[in-house]
N, C-alpha and C. Protein backbone atom coordinates (compact mmCIF):
# COMPACT_ATOMS: atom_id res chain seq x y z
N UNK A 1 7.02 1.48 -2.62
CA UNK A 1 6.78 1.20 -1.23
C UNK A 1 5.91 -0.05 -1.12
N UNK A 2 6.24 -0.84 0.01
CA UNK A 2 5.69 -1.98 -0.50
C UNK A 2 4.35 -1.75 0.65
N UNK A 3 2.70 -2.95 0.41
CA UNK A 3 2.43 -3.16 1.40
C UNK A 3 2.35 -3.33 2.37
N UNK A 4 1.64 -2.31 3.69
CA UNK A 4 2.09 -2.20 4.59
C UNK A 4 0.69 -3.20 5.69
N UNK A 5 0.10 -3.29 4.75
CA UNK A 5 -0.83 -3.86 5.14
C UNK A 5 -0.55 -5.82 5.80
N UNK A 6 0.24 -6.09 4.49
CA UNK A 6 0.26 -7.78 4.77
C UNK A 6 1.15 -7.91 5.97
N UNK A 7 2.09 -6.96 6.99
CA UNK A 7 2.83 -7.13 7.94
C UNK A 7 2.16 -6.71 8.85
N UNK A 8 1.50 -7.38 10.14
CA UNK A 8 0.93 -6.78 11.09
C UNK A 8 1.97 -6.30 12.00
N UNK A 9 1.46 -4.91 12.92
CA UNK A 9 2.27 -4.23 13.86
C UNK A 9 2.36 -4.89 15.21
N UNK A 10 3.19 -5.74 15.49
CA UNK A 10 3.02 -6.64 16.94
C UNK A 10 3.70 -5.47 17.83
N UNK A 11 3.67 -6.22 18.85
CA UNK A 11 4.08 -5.27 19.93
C UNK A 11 5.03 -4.78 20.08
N UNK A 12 6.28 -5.61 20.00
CA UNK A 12 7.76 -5.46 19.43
C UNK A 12 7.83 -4.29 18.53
N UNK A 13 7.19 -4.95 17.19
CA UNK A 13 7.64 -4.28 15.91
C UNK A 13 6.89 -2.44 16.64
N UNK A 14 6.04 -2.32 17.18
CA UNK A 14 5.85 -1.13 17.61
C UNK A 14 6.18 -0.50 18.78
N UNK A 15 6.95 -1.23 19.51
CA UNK A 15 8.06 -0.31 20.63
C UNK A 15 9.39 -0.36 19.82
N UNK A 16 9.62 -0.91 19.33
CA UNK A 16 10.52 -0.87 18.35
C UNK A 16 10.65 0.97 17.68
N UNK A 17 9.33 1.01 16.62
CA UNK A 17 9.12 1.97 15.94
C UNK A 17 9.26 3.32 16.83
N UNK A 18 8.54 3.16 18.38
CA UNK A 18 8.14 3.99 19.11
C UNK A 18 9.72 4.48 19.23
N UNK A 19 10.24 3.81 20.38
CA UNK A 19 11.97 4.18 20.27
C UNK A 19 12.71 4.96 19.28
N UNK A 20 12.65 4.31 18.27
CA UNK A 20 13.63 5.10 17.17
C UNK A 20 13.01 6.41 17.32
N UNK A 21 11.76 6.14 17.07
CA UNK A 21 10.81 7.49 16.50
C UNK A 21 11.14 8.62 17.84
N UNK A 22 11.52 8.30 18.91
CA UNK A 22 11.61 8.87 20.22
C UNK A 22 13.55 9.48 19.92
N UNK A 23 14.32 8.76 19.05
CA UNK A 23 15.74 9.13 18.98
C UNK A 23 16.24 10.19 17.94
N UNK A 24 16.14 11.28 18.17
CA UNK A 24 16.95 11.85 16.86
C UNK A 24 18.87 11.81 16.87
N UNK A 25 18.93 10.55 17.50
CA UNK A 25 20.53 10.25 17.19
C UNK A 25 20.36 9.39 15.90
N UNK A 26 19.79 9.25 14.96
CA UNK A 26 19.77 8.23 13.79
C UNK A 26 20.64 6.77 14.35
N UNK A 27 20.03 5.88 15.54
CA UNK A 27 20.99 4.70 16.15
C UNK A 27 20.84 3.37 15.01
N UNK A 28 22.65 3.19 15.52
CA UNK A 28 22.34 1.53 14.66
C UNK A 28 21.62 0.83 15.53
N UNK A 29 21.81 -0.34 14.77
CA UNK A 29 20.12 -1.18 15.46
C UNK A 29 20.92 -1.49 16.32
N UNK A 30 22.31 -1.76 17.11
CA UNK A 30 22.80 -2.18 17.91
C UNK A 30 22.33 -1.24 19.49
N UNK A 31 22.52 0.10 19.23
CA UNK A 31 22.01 1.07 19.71
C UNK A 31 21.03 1.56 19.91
N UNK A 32 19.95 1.11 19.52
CA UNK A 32 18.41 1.05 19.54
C UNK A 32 18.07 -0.35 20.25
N UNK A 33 18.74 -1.39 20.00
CA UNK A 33 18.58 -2.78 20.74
C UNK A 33 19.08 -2.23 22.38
N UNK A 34 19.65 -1.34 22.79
CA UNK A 34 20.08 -1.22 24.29
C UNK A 34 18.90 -0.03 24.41
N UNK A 35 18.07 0.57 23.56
CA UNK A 35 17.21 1.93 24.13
C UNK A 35 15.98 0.68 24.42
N UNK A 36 15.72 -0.28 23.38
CA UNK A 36 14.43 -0.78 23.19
C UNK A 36 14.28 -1.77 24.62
N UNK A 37 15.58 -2.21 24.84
CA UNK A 37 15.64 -3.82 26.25
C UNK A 37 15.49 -2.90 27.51
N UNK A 38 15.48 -1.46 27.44
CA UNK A 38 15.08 -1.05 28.79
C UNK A 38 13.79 -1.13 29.22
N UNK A 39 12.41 -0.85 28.28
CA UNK A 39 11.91 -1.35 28.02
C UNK A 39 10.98 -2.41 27.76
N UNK A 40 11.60 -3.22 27.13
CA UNK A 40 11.42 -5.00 27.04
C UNK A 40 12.45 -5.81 26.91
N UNK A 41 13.19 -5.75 28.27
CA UNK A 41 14.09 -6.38 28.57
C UNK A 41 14.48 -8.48 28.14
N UNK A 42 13.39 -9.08 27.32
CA UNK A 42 13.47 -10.12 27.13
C UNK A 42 13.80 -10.43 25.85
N UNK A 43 13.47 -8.85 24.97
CA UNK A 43 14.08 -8.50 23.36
C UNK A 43 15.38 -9.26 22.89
N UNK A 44 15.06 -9.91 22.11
CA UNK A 44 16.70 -10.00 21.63
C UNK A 44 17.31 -8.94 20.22
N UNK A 45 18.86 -9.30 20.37
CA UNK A 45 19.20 -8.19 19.38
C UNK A 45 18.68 -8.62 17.53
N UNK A 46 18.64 -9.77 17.58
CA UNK A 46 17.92 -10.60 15.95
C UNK A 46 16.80 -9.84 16.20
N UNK A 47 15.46 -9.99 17.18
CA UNK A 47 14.37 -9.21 16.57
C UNK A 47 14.26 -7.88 16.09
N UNK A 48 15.26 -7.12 16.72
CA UNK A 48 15.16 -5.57 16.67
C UNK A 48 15.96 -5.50 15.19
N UNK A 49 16.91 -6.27 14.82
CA UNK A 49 17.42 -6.78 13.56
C UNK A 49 16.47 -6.74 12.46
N UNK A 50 15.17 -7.95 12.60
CA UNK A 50 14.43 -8.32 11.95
C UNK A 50 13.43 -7.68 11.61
N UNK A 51 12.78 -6.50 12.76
CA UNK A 51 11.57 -5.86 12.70
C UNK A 51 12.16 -4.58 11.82
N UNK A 52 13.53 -3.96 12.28
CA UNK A 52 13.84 -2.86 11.15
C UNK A 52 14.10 -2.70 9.97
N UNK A 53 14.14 -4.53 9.49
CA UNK A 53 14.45 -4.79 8.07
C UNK A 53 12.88 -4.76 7.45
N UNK A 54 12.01 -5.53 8.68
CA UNK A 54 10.04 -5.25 7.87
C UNK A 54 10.25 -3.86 8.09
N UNK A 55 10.66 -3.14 8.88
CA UNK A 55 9.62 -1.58 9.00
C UNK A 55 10.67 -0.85 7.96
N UNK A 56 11.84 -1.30 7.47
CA UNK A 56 12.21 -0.38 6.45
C UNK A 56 11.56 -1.13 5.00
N UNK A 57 11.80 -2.47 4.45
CA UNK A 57 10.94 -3.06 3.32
C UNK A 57 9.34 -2.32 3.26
N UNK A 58 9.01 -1.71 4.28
CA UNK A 58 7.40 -1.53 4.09
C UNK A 58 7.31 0.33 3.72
N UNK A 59 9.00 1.29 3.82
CA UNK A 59 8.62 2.40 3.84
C UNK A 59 8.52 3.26 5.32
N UNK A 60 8.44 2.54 5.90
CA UNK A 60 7.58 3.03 7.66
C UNK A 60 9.20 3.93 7.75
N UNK A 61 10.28 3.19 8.59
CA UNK A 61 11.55 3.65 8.60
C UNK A 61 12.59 4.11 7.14
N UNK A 62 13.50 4.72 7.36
CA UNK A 62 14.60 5.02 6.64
C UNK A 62 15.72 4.43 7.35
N UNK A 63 16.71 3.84 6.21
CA UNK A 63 17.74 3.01 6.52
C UNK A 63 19.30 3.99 6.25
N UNK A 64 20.13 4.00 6.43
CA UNK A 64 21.36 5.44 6.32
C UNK A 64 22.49 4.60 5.95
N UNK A 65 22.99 4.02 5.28
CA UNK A 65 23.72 3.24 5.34
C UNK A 65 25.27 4.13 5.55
N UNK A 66 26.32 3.81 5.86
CA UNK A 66 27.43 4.10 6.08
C UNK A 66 28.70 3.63 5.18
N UNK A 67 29.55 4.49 4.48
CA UNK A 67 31.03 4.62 4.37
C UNK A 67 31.35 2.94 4.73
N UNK A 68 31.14 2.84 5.93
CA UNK A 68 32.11 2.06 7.02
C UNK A 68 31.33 0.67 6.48
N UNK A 69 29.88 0.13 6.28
CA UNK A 69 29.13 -0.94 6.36
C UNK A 69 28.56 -0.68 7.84
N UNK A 70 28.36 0.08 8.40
CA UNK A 70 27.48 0.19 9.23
C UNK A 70 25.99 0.98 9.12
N UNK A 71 25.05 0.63 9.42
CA UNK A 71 23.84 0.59 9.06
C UNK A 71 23.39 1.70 10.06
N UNK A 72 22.59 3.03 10.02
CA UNK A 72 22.09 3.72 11.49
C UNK A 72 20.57 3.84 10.36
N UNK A 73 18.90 4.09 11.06
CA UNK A 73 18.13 4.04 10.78
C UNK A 73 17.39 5.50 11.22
N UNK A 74 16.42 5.57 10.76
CA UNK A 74 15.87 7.26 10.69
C UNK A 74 13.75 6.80 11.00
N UNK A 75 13.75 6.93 12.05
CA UNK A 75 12.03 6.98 11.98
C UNK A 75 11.70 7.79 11.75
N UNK A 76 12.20 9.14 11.06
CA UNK A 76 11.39 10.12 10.28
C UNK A 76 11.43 10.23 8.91
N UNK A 77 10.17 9.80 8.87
CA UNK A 77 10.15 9.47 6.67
C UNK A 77 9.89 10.42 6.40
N UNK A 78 9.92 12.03 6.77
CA UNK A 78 9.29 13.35 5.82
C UNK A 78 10.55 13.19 5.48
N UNK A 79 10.61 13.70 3.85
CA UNK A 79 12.02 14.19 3.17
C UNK A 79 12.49 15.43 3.91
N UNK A 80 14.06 14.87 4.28
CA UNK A 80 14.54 15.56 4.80
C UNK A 80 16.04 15.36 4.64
N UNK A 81 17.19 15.88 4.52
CA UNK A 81 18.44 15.66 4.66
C UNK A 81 19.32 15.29 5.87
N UNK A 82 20.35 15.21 5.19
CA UNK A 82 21.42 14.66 6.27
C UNK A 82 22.81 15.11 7.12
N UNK A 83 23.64 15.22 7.74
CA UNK A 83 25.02 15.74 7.83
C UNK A 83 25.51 14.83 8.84
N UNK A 84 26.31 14.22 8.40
CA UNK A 84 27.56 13.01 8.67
C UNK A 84 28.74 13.30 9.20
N UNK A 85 28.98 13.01 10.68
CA UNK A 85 30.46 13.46 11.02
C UNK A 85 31.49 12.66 10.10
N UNK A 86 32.10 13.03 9.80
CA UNK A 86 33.72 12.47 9.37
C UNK A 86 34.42 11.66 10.59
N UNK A 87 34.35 12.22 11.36
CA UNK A 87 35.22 11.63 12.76
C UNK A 87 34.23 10.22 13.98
N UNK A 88 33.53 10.58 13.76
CA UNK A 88 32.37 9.60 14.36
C UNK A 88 31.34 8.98 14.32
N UNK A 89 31.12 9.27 12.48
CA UNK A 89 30.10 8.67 12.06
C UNK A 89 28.86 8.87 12.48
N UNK A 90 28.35 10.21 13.60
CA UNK A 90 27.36 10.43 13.99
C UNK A 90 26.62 11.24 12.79
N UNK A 91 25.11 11.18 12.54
CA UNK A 91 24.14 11.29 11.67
C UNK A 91 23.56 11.96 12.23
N UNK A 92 22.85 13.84 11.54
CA UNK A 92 21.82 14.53 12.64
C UNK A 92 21.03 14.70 11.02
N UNK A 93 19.96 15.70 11.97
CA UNK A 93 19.38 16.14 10.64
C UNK A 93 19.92 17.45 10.10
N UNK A 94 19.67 17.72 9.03
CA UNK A 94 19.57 18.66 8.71
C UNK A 94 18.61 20.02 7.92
N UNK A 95 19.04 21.17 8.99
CA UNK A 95 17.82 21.89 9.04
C UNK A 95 17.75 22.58 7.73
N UNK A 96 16.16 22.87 7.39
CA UNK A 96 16.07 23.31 5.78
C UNK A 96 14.99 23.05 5.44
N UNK A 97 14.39 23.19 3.99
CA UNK A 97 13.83 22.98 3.31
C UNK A 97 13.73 21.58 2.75
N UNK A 98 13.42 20.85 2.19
CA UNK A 98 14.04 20.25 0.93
C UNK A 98 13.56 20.93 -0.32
N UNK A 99 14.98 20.25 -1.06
CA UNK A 99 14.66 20.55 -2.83
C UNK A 99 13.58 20.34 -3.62
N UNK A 100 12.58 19.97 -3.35
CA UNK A 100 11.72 19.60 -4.68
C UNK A 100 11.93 19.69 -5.82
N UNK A 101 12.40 20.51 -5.93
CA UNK A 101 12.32 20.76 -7.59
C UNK A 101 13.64 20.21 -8.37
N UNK A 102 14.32 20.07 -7.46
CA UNK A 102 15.85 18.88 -8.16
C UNK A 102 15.30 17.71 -9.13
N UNK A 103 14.52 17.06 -8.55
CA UNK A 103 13.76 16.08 -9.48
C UNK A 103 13.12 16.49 -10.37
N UNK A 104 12.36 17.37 -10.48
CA UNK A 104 11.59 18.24 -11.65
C UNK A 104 12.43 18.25 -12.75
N UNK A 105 13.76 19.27 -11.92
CA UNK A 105 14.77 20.15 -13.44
C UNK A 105 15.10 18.35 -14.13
N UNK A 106 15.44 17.45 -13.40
CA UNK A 106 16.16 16.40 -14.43
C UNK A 106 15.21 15.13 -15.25
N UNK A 107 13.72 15.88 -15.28
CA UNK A 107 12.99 14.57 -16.10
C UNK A 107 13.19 14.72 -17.57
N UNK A 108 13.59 13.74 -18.34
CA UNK A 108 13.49 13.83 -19.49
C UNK A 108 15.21 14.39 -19.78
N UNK A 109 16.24 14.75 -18.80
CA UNK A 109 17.24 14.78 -19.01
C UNK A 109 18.35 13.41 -19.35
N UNK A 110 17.61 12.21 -18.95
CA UNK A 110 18.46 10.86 -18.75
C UNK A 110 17.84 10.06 -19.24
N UNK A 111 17.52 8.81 -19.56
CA UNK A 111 17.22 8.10 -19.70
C UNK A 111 16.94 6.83 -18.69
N UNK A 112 17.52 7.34 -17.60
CA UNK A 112 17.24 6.73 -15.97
C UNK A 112 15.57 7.06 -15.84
N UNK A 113 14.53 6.35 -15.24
CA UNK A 113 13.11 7.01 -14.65
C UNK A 113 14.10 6.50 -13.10
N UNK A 114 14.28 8.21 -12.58
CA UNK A 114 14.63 8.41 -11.53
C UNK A 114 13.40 8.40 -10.35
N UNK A 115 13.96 7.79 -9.13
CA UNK A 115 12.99 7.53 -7.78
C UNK A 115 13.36 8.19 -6.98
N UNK A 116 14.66 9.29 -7.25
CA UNK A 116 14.56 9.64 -6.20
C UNK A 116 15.65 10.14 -5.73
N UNK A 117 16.49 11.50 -4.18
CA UNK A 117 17.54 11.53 -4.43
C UNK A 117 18.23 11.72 -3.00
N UNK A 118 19.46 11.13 -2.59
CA UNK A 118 19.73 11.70 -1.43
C UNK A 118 20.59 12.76 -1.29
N UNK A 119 20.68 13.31 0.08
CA UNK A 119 21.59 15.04 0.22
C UNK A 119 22.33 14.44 1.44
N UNK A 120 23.67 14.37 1.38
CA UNK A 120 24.18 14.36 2.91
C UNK A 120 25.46 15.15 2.92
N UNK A 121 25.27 15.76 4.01
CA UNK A 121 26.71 16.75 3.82
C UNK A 121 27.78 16.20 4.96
N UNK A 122 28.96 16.30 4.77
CA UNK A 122 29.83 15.36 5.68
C UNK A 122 30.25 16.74 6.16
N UNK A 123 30.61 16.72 7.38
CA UNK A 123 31.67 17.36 8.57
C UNK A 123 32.05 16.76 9.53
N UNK A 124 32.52 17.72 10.44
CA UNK A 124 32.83 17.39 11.63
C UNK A 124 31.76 18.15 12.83
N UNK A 125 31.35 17.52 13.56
CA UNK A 125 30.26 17.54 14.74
C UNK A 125 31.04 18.33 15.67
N UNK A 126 29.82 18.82 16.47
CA UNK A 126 30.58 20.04 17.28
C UNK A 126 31.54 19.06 18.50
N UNK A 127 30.70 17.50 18.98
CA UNK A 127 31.50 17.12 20.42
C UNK A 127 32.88 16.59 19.47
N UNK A 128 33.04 16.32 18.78
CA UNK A 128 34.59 15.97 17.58
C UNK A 128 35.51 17.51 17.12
N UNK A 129 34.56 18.05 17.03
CA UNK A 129 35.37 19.43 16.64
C UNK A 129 36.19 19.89 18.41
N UNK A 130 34.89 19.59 19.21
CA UNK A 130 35.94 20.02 20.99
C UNK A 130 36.79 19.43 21.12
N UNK A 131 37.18 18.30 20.62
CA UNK A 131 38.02 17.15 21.09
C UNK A 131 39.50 17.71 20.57
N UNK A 132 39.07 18.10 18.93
CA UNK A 132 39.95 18.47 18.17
C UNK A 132 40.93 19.95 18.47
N UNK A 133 40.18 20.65 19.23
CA UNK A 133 40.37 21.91 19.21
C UNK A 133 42.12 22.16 20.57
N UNK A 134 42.21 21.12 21.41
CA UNK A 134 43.58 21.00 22.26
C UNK A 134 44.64 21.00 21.00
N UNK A 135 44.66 19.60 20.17
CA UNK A 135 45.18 19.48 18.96
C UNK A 135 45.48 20.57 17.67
N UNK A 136 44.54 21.59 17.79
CA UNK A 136 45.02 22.71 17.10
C UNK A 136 45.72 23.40 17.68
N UNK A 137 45.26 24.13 18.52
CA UNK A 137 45.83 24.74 19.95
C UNK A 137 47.19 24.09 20.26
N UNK A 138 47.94 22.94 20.06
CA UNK A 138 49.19 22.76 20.02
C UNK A 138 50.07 22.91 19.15
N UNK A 139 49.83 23.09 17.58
CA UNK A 139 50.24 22.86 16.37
C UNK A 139 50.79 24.95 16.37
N UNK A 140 52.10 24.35 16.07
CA UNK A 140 52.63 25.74 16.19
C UNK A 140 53.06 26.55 13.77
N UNK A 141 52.65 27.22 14.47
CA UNK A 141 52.74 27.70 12.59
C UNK A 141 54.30 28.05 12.04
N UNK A 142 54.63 27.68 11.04
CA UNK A 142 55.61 27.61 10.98
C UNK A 142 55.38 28.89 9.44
């Protein structure tokens, strides 16, 4: 984690933080750039760009990257997992524990010095599963 110290928190970079931290939709920054300009409507979409690339380099945020090359971000750094629609690429959390001890069982198993590990489980989301459900409902069994 890098110094969090040598980046000061300007005002931006902390309505910025505030927002996300306010979203549990995990938004791309495109989507956080329309929560943040309500806001501070003089924002452009490069800063909100720029400040999530310092507030993830420093640790502060989590970055989610996507299948697709699309990027959605997480202002909650407690370890925690993930579940990924298939159909819409929407990101929630997921409820639980975490593993601790996953990292434990594998030291000294590899020759990797492991940092670390992610969990994401893919489905389908309940507003994708409604959508889907006319589409079953027509499909006759043969």
């Amino acid at each position: 984690m890098a110094d969090q110290s040598k980046t000061r928190m300007t005002n931006q970079r902390s309505l910025i933080l505030e927002e996300l931290r306010s979203l549990k939709s995990h938004p791309t920054a495109d989507e956080l750039f329309i929560a943040v300009r309500r806001r501070l409507p003089r924002i452009s979409l490069g800063t909100v760009y720029r400040n999530l690339q310092i507030l993830s380099k420093q640790g502060t945020i989590r970055t989610l990257p996507d299948t697709k090359g699309q990027m959605r971000f997480d202002g909650d750094n407690a370890r925690h997992y993930h579940v990924r629609c298939i159909k819409c690429r929407r990101v929630d959390d997921l409820p639980g524990r975490p593993v601790v001890h996953f990292e434990r069982e594998r030291e000294g198993k590899t020759n990797y010095r492991i940092l670390g590990f992610k969990i994401e489980l893919l489905g389908i989301c309940p507003e994708c599963n409604e959508r889907e459900k006319p589409e079953r409902q027509g499909q006759v069994r043969q």
